[in-house]
C-alpha atoms as a PDB file:
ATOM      1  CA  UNK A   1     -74.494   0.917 -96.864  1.00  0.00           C
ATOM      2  CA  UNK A   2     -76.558   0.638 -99.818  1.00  0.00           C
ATOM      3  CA  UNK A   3     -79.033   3.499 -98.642  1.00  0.00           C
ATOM      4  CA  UNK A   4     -76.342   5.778 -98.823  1.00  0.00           C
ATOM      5  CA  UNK A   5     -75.752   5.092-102.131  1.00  0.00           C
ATOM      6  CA  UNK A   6     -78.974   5.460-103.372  1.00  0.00           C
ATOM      7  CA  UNK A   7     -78.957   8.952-101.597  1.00  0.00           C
ATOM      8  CA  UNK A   8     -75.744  10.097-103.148  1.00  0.00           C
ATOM      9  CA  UNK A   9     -77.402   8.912-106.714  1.00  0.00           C
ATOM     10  CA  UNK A  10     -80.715  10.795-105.730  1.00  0.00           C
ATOM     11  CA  UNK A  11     -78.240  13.854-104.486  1.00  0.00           C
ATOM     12  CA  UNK A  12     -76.251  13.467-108.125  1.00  0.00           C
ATOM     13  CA  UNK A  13     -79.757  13.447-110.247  1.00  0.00           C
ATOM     14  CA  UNK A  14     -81.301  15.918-108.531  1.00  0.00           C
ATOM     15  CA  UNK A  15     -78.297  18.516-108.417  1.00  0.00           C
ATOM     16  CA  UNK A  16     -77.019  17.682-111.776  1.00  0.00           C
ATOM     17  CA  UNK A  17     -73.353  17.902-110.962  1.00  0.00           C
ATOM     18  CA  UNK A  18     -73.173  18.056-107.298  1.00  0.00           C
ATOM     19  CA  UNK A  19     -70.105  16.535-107.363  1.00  0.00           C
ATOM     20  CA  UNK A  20     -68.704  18.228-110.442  1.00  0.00           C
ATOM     21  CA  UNK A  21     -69.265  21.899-108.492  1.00  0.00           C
ATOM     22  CA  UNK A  22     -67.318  20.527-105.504  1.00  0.00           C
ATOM     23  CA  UNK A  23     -64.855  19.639-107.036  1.00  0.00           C
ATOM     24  CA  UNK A  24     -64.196  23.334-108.240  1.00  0.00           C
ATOM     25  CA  UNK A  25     -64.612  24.013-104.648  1.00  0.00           C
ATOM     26  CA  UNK A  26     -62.048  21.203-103.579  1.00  0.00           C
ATOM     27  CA  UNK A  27     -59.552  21.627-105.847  1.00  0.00           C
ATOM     28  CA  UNK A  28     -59.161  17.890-106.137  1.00  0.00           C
ATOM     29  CA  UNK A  29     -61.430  14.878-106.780  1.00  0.00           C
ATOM     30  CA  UNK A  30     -63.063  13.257-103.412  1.00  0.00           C
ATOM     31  CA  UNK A  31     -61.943   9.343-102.784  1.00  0.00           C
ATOM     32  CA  UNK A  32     -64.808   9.097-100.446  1.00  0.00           C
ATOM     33  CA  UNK A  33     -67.603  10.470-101.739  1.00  0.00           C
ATOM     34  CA  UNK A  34     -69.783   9.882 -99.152  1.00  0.00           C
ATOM     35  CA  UNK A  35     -68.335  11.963 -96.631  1.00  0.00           C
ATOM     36  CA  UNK A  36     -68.914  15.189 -98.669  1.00  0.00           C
ATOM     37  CA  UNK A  37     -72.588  14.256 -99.166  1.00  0.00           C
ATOM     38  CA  UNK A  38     -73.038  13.827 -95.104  1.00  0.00           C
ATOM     39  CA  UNK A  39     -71.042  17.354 -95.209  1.00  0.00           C
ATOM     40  CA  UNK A  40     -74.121  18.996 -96.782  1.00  0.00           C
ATOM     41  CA  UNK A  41     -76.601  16.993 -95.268  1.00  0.00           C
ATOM     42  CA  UNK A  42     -79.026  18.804 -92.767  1.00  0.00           C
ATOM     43  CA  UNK A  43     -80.537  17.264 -89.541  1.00  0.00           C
ATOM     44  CA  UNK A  44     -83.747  18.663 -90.892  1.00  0.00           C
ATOM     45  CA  UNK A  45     -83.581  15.155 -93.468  1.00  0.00           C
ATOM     46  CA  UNK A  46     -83.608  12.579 -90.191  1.00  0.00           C
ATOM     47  CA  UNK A  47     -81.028  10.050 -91.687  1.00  0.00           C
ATOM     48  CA  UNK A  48     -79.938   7.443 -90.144  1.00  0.00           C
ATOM     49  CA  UNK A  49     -76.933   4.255 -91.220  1.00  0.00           C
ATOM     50  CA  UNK A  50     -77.841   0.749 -90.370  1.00  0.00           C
ATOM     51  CA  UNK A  51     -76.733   0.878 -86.993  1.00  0.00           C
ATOM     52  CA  UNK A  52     -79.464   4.131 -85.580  1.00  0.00           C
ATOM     53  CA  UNK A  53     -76.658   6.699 -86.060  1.00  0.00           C
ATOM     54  CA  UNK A  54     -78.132   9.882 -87.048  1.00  0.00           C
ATOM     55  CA  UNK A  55     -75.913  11.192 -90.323  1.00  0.00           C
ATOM     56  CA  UNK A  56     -75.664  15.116 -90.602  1.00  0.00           C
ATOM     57  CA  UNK A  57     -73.076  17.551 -91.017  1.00  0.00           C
ATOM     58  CA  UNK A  58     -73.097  18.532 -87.091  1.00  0.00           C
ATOM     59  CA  UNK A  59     -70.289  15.965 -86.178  1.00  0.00           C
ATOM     60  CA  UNK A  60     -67.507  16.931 -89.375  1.00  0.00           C
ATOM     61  CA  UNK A  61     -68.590  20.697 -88.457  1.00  0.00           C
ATOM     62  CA  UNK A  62     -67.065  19.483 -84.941  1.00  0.00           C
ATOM     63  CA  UNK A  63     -63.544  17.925 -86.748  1.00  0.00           C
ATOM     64  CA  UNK A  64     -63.226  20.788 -88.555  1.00  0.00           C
ATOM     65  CA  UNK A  65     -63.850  23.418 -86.038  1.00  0.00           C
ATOM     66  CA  UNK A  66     -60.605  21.457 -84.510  1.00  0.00           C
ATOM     67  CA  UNK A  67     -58.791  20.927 -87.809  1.00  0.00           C
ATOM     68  CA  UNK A  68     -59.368  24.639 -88.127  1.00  0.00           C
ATOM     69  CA  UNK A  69     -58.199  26.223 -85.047  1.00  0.00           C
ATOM     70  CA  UNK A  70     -54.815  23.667 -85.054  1.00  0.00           C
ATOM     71  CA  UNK A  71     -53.361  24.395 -88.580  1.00  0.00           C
ATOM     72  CA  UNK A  72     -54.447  28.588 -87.746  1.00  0.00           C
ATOM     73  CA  UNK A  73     -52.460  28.087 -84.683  1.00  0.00           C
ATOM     74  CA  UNK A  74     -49.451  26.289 -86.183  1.00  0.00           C
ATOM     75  CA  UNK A  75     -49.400  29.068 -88.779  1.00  0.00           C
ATOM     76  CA  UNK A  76     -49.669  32.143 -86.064  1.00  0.00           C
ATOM     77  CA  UNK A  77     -46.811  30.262 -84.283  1.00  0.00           C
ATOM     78  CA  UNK A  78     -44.322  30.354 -87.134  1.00  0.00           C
ATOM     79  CA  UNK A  79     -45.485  33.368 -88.550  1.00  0.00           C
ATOM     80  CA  UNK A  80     -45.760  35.691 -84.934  1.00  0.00           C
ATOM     81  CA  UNK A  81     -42.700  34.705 -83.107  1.00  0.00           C
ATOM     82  CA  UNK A  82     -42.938  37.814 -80.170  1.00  0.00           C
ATOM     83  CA  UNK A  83     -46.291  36.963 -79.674  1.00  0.00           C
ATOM     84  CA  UNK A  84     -47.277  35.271 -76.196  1.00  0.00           C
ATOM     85  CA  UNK A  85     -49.860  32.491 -75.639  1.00  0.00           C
ATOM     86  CA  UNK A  86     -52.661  35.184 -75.007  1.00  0.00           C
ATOM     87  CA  UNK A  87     -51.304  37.651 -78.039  1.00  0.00           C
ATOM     88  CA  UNK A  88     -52.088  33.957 -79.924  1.00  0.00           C
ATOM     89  CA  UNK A  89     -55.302  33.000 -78.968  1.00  0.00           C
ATOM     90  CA  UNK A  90     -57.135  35.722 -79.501  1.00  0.00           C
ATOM     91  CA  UNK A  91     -55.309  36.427 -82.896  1.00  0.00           C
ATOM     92  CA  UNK A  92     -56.473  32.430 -83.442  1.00  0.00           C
ATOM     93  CA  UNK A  93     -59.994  33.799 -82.571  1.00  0.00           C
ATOM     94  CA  UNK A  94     -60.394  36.476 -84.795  1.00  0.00           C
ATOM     95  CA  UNK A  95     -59.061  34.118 -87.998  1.00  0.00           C
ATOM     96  CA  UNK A  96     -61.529  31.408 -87.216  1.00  0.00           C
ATOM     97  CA  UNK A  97     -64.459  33.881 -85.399  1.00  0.00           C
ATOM     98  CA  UNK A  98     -68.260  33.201 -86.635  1.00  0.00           C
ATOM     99  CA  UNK A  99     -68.163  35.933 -88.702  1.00  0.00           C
ATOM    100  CA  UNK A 100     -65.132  35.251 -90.736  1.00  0.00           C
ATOM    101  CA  UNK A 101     -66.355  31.461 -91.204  1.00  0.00           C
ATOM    102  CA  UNK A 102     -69.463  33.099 -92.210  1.00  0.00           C
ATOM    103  CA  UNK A 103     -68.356  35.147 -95.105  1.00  0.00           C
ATOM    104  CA  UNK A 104     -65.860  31.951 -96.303  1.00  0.00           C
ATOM    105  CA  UNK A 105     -68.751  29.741 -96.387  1.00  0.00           C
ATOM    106  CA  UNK A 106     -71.103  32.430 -98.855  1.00  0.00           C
ATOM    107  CA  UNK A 107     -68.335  33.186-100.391  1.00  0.00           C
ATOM    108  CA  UNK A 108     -67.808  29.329-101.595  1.00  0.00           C
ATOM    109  CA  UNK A 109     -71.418  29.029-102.001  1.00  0.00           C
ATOM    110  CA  UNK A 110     -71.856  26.112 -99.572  1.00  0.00           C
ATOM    111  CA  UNK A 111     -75.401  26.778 -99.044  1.00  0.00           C
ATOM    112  CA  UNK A 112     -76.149  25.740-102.376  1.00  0.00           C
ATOM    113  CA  UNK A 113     -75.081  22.038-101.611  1.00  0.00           C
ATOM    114  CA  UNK A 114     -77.349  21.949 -98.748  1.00  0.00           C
ATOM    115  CA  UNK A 115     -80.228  18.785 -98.625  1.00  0.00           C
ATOM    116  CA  UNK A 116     -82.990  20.051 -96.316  1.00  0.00           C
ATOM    117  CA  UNK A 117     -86.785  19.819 -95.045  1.00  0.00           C
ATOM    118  CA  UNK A 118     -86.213  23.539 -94.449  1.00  0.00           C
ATOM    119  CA  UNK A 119     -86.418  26.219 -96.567  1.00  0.00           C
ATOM    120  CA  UNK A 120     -82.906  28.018 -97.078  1.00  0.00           C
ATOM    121  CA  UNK A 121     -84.189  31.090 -96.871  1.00  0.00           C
ATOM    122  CA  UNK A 122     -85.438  30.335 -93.196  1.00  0.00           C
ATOM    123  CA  UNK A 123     -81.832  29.582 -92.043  1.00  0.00           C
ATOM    124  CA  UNK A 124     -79.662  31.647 -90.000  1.00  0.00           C
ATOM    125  CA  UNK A 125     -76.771  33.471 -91.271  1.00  0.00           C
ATOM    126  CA  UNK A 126     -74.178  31.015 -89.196  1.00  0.00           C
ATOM    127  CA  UNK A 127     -74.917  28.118 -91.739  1.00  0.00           C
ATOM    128  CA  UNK A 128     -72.737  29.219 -93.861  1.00  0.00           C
ATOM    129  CA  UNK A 129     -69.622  29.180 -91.096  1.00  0.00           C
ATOM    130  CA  UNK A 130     -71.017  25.585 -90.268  1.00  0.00           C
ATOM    131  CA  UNK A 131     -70.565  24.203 -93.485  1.00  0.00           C
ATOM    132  CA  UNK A 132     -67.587  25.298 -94.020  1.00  0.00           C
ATOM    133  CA  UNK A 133     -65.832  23.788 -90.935  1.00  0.00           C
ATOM    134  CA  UNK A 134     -68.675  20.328 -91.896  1.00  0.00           C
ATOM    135  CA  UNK A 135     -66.238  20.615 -95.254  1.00  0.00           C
ATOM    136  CA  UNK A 136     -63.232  21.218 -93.696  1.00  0.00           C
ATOM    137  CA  UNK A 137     -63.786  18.101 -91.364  1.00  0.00           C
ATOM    138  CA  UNK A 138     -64.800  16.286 -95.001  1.00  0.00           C
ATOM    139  CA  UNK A 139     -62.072  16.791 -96.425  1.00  0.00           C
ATOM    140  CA  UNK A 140     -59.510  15.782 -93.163  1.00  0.00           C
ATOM    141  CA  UNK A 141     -61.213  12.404 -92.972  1.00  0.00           C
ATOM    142  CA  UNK A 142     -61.049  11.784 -96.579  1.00  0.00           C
ATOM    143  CA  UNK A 143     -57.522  13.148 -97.699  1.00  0.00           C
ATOM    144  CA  UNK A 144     -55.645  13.358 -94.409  1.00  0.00           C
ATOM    145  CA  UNK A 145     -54.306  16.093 -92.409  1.00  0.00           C
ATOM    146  CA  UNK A 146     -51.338  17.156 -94.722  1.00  0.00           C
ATOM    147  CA  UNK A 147     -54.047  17.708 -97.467  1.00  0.00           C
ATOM    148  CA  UNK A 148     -56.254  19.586 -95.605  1.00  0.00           C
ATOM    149  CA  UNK A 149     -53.863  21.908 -94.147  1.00  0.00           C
ATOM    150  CA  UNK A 150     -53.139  22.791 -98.034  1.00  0.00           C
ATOM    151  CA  UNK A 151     -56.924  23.663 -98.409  1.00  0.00           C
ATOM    152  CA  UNK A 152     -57.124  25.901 -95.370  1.00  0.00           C
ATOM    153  CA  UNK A 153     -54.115  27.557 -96.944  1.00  0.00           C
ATOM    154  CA  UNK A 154     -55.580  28.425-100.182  1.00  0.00           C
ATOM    155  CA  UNK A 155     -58.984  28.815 -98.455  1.00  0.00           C
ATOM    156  CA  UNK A 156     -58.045  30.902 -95.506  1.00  0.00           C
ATOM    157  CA  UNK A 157     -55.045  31.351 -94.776  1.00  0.00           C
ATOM    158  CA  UNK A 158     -53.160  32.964 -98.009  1.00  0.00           C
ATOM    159  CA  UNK A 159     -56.113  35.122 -99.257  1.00  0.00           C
ATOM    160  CA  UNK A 160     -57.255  36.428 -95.696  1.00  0.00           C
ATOM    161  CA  UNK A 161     -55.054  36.889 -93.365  1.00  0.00           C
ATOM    162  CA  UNK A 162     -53.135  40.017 -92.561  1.00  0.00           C
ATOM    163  CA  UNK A 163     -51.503  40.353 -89.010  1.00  0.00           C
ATOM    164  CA  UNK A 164     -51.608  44.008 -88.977  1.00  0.00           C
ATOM    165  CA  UNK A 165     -55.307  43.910 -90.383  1.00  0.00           C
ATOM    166  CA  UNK A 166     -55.950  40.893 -87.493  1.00  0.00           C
ATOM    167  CA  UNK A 167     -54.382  43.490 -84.750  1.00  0.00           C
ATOM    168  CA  UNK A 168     -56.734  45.853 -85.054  1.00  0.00           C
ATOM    169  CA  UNK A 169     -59.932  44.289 -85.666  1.00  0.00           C
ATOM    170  CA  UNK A 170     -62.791  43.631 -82.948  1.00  0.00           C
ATOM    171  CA  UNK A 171     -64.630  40.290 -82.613  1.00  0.00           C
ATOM    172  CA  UNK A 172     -66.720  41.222 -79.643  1.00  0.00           C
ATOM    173  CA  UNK A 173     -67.080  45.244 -78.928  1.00  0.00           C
ATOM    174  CA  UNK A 174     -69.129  43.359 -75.625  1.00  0.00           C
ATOM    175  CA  UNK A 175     -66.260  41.832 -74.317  1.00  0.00           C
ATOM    176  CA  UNK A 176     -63.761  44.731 -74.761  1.00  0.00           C
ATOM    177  CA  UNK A 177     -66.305  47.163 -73.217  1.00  0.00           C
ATOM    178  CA  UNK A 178     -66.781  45.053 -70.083  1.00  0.00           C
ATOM    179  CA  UNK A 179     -62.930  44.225 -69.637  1.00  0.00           C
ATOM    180  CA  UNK A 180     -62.384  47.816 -69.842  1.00  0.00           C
ATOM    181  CA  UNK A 181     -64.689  48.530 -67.596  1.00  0.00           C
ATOM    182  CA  UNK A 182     -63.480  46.050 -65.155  1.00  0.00           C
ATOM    183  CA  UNK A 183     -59.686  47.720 -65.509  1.00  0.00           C
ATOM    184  CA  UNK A 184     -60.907  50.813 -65.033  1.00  0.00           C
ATOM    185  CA  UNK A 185     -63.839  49.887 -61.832  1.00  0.00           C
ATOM    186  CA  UNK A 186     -66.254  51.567 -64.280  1.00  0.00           C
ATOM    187  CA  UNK A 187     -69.393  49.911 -63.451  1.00  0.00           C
ATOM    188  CA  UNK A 188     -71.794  48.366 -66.461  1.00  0.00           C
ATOM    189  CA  UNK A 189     -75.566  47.128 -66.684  1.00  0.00           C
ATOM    190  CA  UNK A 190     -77.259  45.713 -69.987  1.00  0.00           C
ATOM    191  CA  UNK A 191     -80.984  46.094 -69.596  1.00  0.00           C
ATOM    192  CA  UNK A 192     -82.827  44.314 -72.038  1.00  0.00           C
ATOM    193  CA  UNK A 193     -86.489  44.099 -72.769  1.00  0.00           C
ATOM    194  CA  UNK A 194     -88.674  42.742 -75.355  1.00  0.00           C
ATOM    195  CA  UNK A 195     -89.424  45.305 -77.806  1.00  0.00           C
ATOM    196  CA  UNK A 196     -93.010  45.767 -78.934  1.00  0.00           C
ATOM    197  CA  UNK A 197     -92.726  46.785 -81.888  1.00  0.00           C
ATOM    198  CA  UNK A 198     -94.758  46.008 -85.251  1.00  0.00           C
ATOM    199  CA  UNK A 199     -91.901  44.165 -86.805  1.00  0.00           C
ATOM    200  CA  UNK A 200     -92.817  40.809 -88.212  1.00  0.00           C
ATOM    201  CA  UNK A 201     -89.653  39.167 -86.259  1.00  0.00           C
ATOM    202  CA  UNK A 202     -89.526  39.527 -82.584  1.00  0.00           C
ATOM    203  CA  UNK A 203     -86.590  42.593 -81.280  1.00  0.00           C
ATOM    204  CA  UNK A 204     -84.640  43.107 -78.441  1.00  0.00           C
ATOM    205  CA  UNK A 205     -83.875  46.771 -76.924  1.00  0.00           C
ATOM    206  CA  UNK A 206     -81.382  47.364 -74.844  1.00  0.00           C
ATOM    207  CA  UNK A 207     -79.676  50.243 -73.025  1.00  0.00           C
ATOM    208  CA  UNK A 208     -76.464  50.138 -71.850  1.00  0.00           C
ATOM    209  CA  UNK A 209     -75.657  51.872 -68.888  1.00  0.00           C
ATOM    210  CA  UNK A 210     -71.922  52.906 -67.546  1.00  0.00           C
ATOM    211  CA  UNK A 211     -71.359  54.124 -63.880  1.00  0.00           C
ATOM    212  CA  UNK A 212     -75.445  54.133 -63.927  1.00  0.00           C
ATOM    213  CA  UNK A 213     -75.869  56.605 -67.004  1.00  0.00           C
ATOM    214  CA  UNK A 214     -77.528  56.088 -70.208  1.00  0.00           C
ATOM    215  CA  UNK A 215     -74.359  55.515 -72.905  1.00  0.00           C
ATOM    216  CA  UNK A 216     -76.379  53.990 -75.920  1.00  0.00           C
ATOM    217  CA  UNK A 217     -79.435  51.957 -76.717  1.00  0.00           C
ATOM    218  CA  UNK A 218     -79.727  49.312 -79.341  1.00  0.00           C
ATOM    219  CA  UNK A 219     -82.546  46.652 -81.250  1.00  0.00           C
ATOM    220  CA  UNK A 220     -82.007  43.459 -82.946  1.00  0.00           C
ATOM    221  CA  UNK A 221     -83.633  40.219 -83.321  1.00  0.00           C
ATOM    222  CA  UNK A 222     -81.883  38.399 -80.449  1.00  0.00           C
ATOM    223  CA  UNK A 223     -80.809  39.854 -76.723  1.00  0.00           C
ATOM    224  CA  UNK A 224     -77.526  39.101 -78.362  1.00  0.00           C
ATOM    225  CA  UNK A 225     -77.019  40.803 -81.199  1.00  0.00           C
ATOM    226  CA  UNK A 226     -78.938  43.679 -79.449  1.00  0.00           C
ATOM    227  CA  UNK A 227     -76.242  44.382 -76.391  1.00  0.00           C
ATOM    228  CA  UNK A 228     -73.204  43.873 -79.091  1.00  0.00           C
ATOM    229  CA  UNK A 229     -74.618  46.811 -81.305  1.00  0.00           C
ATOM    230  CA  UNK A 230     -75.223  48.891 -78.088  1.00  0.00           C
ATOM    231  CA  UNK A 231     -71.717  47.946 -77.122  1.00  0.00           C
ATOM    232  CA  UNK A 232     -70.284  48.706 -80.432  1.00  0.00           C
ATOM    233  CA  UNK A 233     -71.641  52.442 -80.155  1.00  0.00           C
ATOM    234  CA  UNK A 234     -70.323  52.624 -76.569  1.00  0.00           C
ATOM    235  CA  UNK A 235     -67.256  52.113 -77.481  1.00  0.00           C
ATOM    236  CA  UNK A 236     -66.652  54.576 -80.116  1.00  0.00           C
ATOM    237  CA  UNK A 237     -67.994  56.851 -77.566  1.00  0.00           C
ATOM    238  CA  UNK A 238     -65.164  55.740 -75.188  1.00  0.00           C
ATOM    239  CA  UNK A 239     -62.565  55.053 -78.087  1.00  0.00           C
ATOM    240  CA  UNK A 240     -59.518  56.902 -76.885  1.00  0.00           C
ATOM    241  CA  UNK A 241     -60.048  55.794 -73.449  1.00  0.00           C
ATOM    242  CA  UNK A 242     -60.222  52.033 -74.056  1.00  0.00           C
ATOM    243  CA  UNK A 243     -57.367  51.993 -77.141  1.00  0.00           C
ATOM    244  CA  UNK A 244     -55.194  53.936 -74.851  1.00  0.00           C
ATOM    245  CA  UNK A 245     -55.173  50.934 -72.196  1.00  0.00           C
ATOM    246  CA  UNK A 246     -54.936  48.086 -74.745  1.00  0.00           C
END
């Protein structure tokens, strides 16, 4: 394992006090170094161990992403006792949803750790989400479950969540839209269409129609991102209606 080594001393030069800054991060001095630095370690770099096993942060992202989701639901068991298995799992989804994971990995900085053949600025915006589960899965393998839980407390769970705030917040305006529709036979169609526009980055229009009229249009970079912002103004056009039946 000697190349590894000579990595984390080429990450340690190079950064100054890689190491150092995690540990602000951490809380707590890492026992296996090693781990962290694969944490923060892009595909983009093509490493591989001794035995042809490609080293990245893709496989902690997926530990964490289950580290994650068990201590939330622990937490929302204890701390929601009326609430049913479905009242759980979505509450579960909004706490660890892409765009909470987001803003707790740019809020920690985690980008800034990064090793890459790619320019930062050319990554996506879920990066910083991905590193921060990559971390969370870190710090499970190196300090245990017990440990971790402790992090995801100070990290997550003590300065973010609020039930009542969880209750009423919307992680896909899409999926609300169609299951109201569905409850109430209302039916939906999401025509999208590559937008030729002069924008440097390719767009996505789409028009959302309900029972076969025009309700809103929306662009964005991705089909995506396009038919959630349409669905996001349809349903503050249909507010009453749809918060009524949920």
């Amino acid at each position: 394992m000697s190349f590894i080594r000579n990595i984390l001393n080429s990450r340690s030069h190079e950064n100054g006090d890689f190491f150092l800054q995690l540990k602000k991060i951490l809380g707590f001095k890492p026992k296996t170094p090693s781990i962290y630095l694969t944490a923060f370690t892009h595909r983009s770099m093509n490493i591989k161990d001794d035995k042809g096993n490609v080293i990245n942060y893709e496989r902690l992202e997926f530990v964490g992403d289950a580290i994650l989701g068990s201590v939330i639901a622990a937490y929302l068991f204890e701390k929601v006792p009326h609430g049913d298995e479905g009242y759980l799992t979505k509450m579960r989804s909004k706490v660890v949803s892409r765009e909470h994971l987001n803003k707790l990995g740019e809020e920690l900085g985690l980008i800034d750790f990064v090793e890459s053949k790619i320019p930062k600025s050319n990554f996506g915006n879920n990066i910083h989400g991905n590193l921060f589960e990559a971390l969370v899965g870190a710090i499970y393998l190196d300090k245990g479950y017990s440990f971790c839980e402790k992090f995801i407390y100070k990290r997550v769970i003590d300065p973010h969540i609020d039930i009542e705030a969880l209750e009423g917040k919307v992680i896909s305006y899409k999926s609300l839209l169609i299951e109201w529709c569905q409850k109430e036979k209302n039916t939906f169609d999401y025509q999208v269409y590559e937008d030729t526009g002069n924008d440097e980055l390719k767009h996505f229009s789409v028009k959302l129609l309900i029972n076969d009229k025009v309700i809103s249009k929306a662009r964005a970079t991705s089909k995506k991102k396009a038919e959630e912002k349409a669905s996001k103004r349809a349903f503050f056009a249909f507010q009453n209606e749809i918060t009524k039946l949920n």
